[in-house]
Structures are given as C-alpha cells and as structure tokens.
C-alpha atoms as a PDB file:
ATOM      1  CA  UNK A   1     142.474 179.258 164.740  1.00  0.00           C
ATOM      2  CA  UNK A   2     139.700 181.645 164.242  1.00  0.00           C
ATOM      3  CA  UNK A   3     140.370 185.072 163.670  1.00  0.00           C
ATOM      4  CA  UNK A   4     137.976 187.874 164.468  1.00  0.00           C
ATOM      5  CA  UNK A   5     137.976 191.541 163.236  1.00  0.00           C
ATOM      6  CA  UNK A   6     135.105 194.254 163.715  1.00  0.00           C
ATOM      7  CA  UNK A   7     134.769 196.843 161.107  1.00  0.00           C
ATOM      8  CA  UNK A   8     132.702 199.480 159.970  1.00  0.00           C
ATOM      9  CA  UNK A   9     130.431 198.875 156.455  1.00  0.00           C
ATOM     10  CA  UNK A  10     130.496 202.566 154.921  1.00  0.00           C
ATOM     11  CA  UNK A  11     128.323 202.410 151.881  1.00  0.00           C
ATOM     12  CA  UNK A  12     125.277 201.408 154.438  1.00  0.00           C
ATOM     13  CA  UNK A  13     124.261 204.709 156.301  1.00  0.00           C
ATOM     14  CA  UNK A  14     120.959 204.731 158.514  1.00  0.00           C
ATOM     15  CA  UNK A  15     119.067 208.036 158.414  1.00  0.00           C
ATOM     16  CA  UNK A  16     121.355 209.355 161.787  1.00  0.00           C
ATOM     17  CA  UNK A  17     124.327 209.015 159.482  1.00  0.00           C
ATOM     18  CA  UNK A  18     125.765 205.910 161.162  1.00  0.00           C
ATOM     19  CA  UNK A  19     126.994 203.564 159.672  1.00  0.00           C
ATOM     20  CA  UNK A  20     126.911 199.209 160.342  1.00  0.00           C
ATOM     21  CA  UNK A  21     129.558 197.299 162.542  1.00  0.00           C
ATOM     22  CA  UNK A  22     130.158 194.284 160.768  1.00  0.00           C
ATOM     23  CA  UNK A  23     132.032 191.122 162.042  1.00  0.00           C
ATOM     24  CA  UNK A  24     134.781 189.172 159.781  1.00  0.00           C
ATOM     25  CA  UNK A  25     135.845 185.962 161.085  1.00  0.00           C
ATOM     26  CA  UNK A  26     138.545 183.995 159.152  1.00  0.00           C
ATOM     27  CA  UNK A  27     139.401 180.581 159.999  1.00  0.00           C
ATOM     28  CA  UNK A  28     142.090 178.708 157.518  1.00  0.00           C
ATOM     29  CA  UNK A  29     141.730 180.130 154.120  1.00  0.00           C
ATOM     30  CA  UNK A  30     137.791 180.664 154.291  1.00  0.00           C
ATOM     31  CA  UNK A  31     136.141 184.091 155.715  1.00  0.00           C
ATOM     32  CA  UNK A  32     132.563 185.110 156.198  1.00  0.00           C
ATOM     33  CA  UNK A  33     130.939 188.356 157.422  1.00  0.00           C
ATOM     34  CA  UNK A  34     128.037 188.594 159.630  1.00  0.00           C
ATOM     35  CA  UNK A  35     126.315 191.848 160.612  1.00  0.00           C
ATOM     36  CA  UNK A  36     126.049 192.661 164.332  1.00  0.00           C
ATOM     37  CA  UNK A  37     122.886 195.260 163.994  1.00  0.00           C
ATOM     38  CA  UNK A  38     124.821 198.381 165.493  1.00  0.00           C
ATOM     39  CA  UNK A  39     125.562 201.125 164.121  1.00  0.00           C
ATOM     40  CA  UNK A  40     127.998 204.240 165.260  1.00  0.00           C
ATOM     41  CA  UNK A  41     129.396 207.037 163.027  1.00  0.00           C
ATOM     42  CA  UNK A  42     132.354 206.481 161.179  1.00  0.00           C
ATOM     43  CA  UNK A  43     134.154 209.840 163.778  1.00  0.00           C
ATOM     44  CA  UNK A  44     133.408 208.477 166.483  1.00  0.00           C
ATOM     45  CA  UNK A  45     135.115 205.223 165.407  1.00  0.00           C
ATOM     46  CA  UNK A  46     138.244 206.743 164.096  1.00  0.00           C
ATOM     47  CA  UNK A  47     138.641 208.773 167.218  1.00  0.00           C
ATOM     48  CA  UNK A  48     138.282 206.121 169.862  1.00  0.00           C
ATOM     49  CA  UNK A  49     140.234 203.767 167.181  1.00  0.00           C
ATOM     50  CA  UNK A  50     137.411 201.288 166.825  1.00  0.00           C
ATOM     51  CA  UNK A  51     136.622 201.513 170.490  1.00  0.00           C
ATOM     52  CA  UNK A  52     139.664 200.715 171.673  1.00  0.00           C
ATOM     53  CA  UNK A  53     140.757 204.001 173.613  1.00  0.00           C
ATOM     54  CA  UNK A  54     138.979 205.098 176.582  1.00  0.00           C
ATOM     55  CA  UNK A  55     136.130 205.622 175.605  1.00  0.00           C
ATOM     56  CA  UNK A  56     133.733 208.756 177.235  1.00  0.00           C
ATOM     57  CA  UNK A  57     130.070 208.415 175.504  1.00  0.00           C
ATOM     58  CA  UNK A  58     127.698 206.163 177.115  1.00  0.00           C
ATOM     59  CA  UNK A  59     126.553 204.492 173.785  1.00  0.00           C
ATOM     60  CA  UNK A  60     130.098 204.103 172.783  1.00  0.00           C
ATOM     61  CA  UNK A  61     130.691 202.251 176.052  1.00  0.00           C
ATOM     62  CA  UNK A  62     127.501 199.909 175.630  1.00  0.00           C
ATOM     63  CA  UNK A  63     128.304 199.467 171.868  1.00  0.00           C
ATOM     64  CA  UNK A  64     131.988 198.013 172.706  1.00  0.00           C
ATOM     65  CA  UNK A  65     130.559 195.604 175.679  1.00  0.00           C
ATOM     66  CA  UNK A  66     128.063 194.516 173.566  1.00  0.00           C
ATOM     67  CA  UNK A  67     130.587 193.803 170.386  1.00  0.00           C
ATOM     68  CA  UNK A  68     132.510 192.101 173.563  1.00  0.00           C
ATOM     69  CA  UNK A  69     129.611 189.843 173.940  1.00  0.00           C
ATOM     70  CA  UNK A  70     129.508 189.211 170.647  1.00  0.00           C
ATOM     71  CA  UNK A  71     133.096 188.018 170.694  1.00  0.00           C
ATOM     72  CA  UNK A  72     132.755 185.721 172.936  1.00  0.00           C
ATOM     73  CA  UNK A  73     129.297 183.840 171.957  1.00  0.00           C
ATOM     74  CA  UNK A  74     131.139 183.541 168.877  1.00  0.00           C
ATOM     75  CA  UNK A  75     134.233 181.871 170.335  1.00  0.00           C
ATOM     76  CA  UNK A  76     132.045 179.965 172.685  1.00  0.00           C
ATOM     77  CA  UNK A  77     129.664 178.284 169.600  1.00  0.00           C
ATOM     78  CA  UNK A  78     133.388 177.791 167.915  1.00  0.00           C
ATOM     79  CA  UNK A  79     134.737 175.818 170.859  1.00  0.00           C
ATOM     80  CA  UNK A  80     131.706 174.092 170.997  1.00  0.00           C
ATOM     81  CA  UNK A  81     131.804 172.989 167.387  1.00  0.00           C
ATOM     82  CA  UNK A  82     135.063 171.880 167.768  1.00  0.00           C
ATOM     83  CA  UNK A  83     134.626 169.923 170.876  1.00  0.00           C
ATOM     84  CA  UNK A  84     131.203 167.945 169.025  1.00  0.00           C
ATOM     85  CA  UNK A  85     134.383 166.719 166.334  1.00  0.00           C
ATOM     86  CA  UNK A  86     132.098 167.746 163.364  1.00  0.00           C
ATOM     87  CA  UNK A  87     134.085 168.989 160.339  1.00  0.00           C
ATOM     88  CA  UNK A  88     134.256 172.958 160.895  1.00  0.00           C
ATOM     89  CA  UNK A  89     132.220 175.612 158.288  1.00  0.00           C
ATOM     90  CA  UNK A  90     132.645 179.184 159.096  1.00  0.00           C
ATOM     91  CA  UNK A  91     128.826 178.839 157.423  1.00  0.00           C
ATOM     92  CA  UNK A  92     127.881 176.457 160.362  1.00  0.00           C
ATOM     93  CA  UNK A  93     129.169 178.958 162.819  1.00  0.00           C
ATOM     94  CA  UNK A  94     127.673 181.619 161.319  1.00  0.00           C
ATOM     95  CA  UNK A  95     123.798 179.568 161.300  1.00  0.00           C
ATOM     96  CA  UNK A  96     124.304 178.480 164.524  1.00  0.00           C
ATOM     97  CA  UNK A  97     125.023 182.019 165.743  1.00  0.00           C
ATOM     98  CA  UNK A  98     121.800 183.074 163.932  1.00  0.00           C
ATOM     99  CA  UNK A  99     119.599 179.654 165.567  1.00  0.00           C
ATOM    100  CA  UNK A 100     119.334 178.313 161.984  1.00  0.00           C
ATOM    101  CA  UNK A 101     120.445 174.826 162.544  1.00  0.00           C
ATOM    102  CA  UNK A 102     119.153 171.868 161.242  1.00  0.00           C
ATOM    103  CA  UNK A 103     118.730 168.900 163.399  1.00  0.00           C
ATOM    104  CA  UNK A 104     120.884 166.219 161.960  1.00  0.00           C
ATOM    105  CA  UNK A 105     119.327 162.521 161.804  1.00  0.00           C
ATOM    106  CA  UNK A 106     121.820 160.100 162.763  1.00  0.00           C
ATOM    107  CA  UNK A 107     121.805 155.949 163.076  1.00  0.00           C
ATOM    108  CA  UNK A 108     121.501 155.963 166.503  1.00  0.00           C
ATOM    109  CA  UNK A 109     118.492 158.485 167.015  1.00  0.00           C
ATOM    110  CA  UNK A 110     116.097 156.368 164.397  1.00  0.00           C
ATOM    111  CA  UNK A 111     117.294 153.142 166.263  1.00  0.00           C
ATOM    112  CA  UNK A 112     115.616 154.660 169.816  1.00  0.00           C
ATOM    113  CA  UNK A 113     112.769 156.026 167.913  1.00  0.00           C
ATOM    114  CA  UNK A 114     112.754 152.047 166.865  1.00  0.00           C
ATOM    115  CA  UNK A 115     113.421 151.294 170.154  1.00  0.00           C
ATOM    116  CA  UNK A 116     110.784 152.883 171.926  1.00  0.00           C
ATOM    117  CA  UNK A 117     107.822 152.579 169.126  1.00  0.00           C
ATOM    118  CA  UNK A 118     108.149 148.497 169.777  1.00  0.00           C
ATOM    119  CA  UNK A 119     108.822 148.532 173.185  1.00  0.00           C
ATOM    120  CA  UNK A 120     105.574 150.599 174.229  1.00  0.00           C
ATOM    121  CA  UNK A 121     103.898 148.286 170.896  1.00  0.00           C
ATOM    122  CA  UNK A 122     105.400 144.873 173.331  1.00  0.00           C
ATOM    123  CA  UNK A 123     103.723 146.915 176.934  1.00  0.00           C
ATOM    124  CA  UNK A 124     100.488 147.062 175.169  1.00  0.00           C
ATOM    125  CA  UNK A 125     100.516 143.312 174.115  1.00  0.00           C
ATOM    126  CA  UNK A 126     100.212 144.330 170.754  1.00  0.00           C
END
C-alpha cells in the first residue's frame, strides 16, 4: 500500500517568504520525497490545516486542486506499475513521475527487430 503525505520543507524559503510543499510517499519500509514546485507560507498552512479546512484565498484553492492532481497521477503511475507485474521501487515511481524512464530491452523486442530486418532483407531478394 502506498502511503502519501504533503508537507511543508521550512529551511527552503523563496524571496516571498514561502516556503516548498514537498510530497512523502512510503510504500513497505522504503520512503522517498519528491518536490511538487509550490510554495505557500507556513500561516497560511497552519490555519487552513494543510489545506484541509475551507479554504477562502484563490491561490490556496488552486494550490490544494493542484496537490489533488498530484495525488492522483501519482496513484495512477503506481497502479500502473503494479498492473505491468514489474518488481515495485518507490525510485521507479518517482522517475517515471519525472519522464526519466529508461526503455527496457527485452528478448522479445530484439527478436522483431530480427524479425523485420530479414523479412524486408527476404522482400528485397537479398
């Protein structure tokens, strides 16, 4: 089961005295944390109890649907790696989330690259 908690990174302030929202996913007894590239001020978090409440601000309201986005690409590429039956890395997850995967080479993809290199070598009489 993957577990999913959004926090705020205090020692990182931008220049409006915000700080990061950072994600922490745990999954068995392995965790990772990825950064989500907002930021909101560590009041504003307190007071709507990490965007829970009801929440009044515009930017507070487009900062919790996007971290509600977020949440669910991330279970999405999880279900997804799951389904495929590949062993399970929260550092997969977290490369996939970013587009850094690597294409993997198997058996059967170098047998129809095999495949079709002879069989257009056999169409040209070759």
């Amino acid at each position: 089961m993957l577990k999913i908690y959004f926090f705020l990174k205090l020692g990182k302030l931008n220049w409006k005295n915000e700080s990061p929202v950072y994600v922490r996913l745990w999954h068995e007894h392995d965790s990772i944390t990825i950064s989500t590239g907002h930021y909101i001020t560590k009041e504003r978090w307190d007071f709507t109890n990490k965007l829970r409440r009801v929440l009044r601000l515009e930017e507070e309201k487009t900062l919790r649907r996007s971290l509600d986005a977020f949440q669910l690409a991330i279970e999405k590429k999880f279900n997804e790696i799951i389904r495929r039956d590949e062993s399970f890395s929260l550092r997969t997850l977290k490369n996939e989330l970013k587009g850094k995967t690597h294409d993997k080479i198997t058996v059967l993809s170098i047998l129809e690259i095999h495949i079709s290199y002879f069989s257009r070598k056999v169409n040209h009489d070759e």
